[in-house]
Protein backbone atom coordinates (compact mmCIF):
# COMPACT_ATOMS: atom_id res chain seq x y z
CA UNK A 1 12.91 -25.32 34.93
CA UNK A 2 11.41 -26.79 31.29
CA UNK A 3 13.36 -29.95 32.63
CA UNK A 4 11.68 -30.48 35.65
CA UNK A 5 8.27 -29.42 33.87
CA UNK A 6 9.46 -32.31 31.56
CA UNK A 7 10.29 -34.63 34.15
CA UNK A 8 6.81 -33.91 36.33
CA UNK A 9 4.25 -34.63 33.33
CA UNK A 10 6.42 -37.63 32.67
CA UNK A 11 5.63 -38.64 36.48
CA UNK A 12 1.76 -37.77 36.13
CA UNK A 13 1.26 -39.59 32.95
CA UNK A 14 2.52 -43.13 34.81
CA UNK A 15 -0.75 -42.83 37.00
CA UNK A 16 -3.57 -45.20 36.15
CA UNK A 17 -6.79 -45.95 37.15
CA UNK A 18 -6.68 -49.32 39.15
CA UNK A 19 -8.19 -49.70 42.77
CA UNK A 20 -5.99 -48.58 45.38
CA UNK A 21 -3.72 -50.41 48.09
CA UNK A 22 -2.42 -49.79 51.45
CA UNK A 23 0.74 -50.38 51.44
CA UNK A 24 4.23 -48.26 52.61
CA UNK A 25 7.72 -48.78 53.02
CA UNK A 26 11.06 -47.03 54.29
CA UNK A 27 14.72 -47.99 54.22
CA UNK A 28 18.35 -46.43 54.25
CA UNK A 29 20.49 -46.20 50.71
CA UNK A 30 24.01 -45.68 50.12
CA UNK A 31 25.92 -45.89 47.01
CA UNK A 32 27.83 -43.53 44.40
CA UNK A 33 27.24 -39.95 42.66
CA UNK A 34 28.68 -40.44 39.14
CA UNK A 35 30.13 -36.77 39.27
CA UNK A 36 33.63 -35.46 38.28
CA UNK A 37 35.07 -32.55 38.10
CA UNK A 38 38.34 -31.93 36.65
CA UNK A 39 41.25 -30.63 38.31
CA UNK A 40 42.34 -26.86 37.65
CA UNK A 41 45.83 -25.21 37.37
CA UNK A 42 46.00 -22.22 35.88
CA UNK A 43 46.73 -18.40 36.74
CA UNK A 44 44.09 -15.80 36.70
CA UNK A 45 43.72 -11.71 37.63
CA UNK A 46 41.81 -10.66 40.43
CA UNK A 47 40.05 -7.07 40.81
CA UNK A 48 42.84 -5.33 41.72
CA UNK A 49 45.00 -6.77 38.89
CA UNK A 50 47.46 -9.09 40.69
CA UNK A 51 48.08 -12.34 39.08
CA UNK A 52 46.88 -15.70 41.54
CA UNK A 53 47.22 -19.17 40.95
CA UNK A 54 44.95 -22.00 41.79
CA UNK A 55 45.94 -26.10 42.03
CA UNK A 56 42.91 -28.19 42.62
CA UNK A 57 42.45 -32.09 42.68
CA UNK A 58 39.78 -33.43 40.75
CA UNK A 59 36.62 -34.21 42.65
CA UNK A 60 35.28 -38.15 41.71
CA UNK A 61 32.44 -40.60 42.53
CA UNK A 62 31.53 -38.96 46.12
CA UNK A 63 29.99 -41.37 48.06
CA UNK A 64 26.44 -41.03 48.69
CA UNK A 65 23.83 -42.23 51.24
CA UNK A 66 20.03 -41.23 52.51
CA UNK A 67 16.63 -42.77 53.48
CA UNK A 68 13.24 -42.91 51.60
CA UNK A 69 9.62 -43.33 52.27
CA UNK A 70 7.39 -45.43 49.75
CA UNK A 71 3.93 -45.46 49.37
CA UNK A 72 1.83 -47.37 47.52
CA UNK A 73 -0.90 -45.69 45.83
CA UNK A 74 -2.13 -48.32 43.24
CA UNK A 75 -0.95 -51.69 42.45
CA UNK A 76 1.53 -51.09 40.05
CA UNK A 77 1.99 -47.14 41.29
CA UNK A 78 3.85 -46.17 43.83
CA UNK A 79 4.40 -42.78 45.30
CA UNK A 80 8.84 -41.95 46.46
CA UNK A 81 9.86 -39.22 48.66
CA UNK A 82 13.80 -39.50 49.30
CA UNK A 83 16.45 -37.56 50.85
CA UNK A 84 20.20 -37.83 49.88
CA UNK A 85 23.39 -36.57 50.77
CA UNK A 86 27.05 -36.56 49.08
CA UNK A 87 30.18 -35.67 50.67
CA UNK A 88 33.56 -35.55 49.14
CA UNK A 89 37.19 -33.57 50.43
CA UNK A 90 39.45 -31.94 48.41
CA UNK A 91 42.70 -29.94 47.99
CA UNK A 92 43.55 -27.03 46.76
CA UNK A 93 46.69 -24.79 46.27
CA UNK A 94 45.87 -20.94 46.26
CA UNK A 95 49.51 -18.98 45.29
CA UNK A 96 49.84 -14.95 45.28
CA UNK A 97 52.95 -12.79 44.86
CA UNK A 98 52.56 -12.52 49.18
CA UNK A 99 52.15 -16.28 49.90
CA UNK A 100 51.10 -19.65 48.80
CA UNK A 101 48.71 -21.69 50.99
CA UNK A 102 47.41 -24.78 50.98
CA UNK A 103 43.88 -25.62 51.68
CA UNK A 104 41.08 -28.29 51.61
CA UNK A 105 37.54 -27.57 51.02
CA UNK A 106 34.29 -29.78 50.49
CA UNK A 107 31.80 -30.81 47.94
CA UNK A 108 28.72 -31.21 49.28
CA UNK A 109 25.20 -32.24 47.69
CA UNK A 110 22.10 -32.63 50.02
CA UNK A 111 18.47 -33.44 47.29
CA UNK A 112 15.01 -34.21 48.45
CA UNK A 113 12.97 -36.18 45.82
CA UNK A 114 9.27 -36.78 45.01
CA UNK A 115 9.28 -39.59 42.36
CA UNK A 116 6.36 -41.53 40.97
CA UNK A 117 6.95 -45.08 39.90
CA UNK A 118 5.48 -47.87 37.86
CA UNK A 119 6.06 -51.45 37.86
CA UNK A 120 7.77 -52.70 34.35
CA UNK A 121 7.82 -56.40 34.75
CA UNK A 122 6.41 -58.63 38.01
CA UNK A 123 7.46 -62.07 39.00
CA UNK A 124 5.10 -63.21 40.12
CA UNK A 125 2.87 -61.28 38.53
CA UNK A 126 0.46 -60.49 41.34
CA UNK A 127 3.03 -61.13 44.26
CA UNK A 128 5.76 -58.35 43.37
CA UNK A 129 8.47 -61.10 44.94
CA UNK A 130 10.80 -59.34 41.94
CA UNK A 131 10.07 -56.02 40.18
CA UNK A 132 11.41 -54.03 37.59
CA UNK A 133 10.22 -50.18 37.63
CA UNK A 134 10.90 -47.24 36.48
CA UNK A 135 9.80 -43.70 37.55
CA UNK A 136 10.56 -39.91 37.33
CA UNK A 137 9.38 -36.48 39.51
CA UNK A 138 11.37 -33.48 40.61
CA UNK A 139 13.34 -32.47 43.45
CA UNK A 140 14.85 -29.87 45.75
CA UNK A 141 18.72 -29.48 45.55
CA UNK A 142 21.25 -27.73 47.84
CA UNK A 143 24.99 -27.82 46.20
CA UNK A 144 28.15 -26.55 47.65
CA UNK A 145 29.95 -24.78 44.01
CA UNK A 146 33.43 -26.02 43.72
CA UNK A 147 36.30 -23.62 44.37
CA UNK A 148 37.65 -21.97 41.18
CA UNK A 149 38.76 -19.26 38.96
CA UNK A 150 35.20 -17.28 38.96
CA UNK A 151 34.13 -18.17 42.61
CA UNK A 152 37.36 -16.60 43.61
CA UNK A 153 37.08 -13.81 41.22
CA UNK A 154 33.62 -13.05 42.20
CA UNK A 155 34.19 -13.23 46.13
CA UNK A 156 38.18 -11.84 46.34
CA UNK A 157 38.65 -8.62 45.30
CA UNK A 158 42.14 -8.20 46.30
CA UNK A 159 45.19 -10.63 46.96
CA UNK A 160 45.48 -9.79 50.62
CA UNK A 161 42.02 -11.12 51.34
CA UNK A 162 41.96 -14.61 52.57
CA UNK A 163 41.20 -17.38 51.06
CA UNK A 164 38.53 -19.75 53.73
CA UNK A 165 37.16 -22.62 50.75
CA UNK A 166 34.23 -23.32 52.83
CA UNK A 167 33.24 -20.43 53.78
CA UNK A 168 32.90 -18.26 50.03
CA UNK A 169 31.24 -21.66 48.64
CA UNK A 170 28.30 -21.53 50.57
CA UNK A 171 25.36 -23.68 48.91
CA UNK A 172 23.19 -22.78 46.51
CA UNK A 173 19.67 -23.93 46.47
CA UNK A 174 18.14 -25.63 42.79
CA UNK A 175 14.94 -27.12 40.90
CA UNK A 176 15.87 -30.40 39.17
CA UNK A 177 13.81 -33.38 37.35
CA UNK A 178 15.11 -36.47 37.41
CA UNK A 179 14.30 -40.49 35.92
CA UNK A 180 15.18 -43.56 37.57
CA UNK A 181 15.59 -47.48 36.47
CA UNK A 182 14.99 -49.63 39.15
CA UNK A 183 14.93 -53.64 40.44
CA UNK A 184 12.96 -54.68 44.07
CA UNK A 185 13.08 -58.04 45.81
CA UNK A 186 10.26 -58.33 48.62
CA UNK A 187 9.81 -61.83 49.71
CA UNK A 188 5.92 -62.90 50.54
CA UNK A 189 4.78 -62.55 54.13
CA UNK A 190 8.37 -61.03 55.26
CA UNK A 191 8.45 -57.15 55.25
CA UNK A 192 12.27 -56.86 53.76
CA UNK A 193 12.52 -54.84 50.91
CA UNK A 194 15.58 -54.45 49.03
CA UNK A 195 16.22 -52.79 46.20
CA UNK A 196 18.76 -50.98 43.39
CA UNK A 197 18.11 -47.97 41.43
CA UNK A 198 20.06 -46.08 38.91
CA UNK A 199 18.73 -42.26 39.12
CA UNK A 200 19.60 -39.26 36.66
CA UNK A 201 19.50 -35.44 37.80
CA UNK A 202 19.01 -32.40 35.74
CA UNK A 203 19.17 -29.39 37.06
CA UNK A 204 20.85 -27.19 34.43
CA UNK A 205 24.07 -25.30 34.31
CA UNK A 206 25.14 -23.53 37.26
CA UNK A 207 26.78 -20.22 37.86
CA UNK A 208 30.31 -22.13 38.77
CA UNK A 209 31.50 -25.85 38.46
CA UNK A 210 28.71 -27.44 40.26
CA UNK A 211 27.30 -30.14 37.86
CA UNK A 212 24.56 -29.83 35.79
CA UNK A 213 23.60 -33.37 35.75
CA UNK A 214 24.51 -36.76 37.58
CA UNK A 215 23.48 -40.20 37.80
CA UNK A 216 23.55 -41.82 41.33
CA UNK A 217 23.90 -45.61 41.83
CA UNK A 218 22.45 -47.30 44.91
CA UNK A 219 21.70 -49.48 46.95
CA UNK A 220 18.36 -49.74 49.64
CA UNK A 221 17.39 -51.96 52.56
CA UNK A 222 13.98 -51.60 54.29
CA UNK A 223 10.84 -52.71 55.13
CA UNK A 224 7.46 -53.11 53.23
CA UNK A 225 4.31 -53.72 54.85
């Protein structure tokens, strides 16, 4: 939470006083979430005191996509609010003294951002035709925890309960700040906008393997009027 305190005065402290314009945009993004986590093998106890075994692949780079909505407020202020989702498979192997079984299960990240953001650099300088900006706000998260030794601990308290992946890692719902680096092209008189940001989320640890921070990479294409 001091993060995304962090992150919010950081936002309010890019507003200025100049007059105000009337102008808004929308598009679609899709890119990358820089996340990993590593693969797991390794034997654990469960409640009852029978030894298990978990195999996992390593969960990399989900692709991500979304839409956004931009408004702006000032000249060289604009106001963000985003939505973004990432997907990614995996596979597991879950082995008891009764059985082994294997399984596939999903990472899944859905965020919805309010950013602020303020022009760096302008070519030209009144025109916006090329911008550099950078911004920062907070945002709401919902994140699928990744299938492991204390998700299975927690939610299996014996060896003959089954094992469903996607249905003991339901999502959990976080608070997280976040800063973004950004380039825009919007040629004069045409109402294409594209544009490429670099974004990093905090939101903390969590109580199992879901990250604690990530930078997504994207791409947008929209319109500006």
């Amino acid at each position: 939470m001091r993060r995304s305190l962090v992150c919010l005065t950081a936002a309010i402290l890019l507003l200025s006083g100049t007059p105000a314009l009337a102008l808004f945009g929308f598009g679609i993004h899709g890119g990358i979430d820089n996340i990993t986590v590593e693969s797991f093998d390794s034997s654990f106890k469960l409640g009852d005191g029978n030894m298990v075994s978990l195999k996992r692949d390593e969960i990399s780079s989900p692709v991500m996509f979304g839409c956004n909505f931009l408004f702006d407020a000032l000249p060289i202020i604009d106001f963000e609010v985003s939505a973004d989702a990432c997907l990614q498979d995996y596979s597991l192997s879950y082995t008891t003294p009764l059985k082994t079984e294997q399984l596939d299960a999903t990472f899944g990240r859905v965020g919805l951002y309010g950013t602020v953001r303020k022009n760096l650099i302008s070519f030209p300088p009144l025109m916006n035709v090329l911008s550099l900006y950078t911004g920062a706000g907070v945002g709401l998260h919902l994140i699928t925890p990744v299938v492991g030794k204390n998700l299975i601990q927690e939610e299996l308290k014996t060896m003959g309960e089954p094992l469903k992946p996607d249905d003991i890692a339901g999502k959990l719902t976080r608070v997280g700040g976040h800063i973004l680096l950004g380039a825009q092209f919007k040629p004069i008189l045409i109402p294409l906008m594209v544009k490429a940001d670099a974004k990093y989320t905090l939101l903390g640890d969590g109580d199992y393997e879901e990250p604690g921070s990530f930078l997504s990479v994207y791409v947008s294409l929209g319109m500006k009027f």
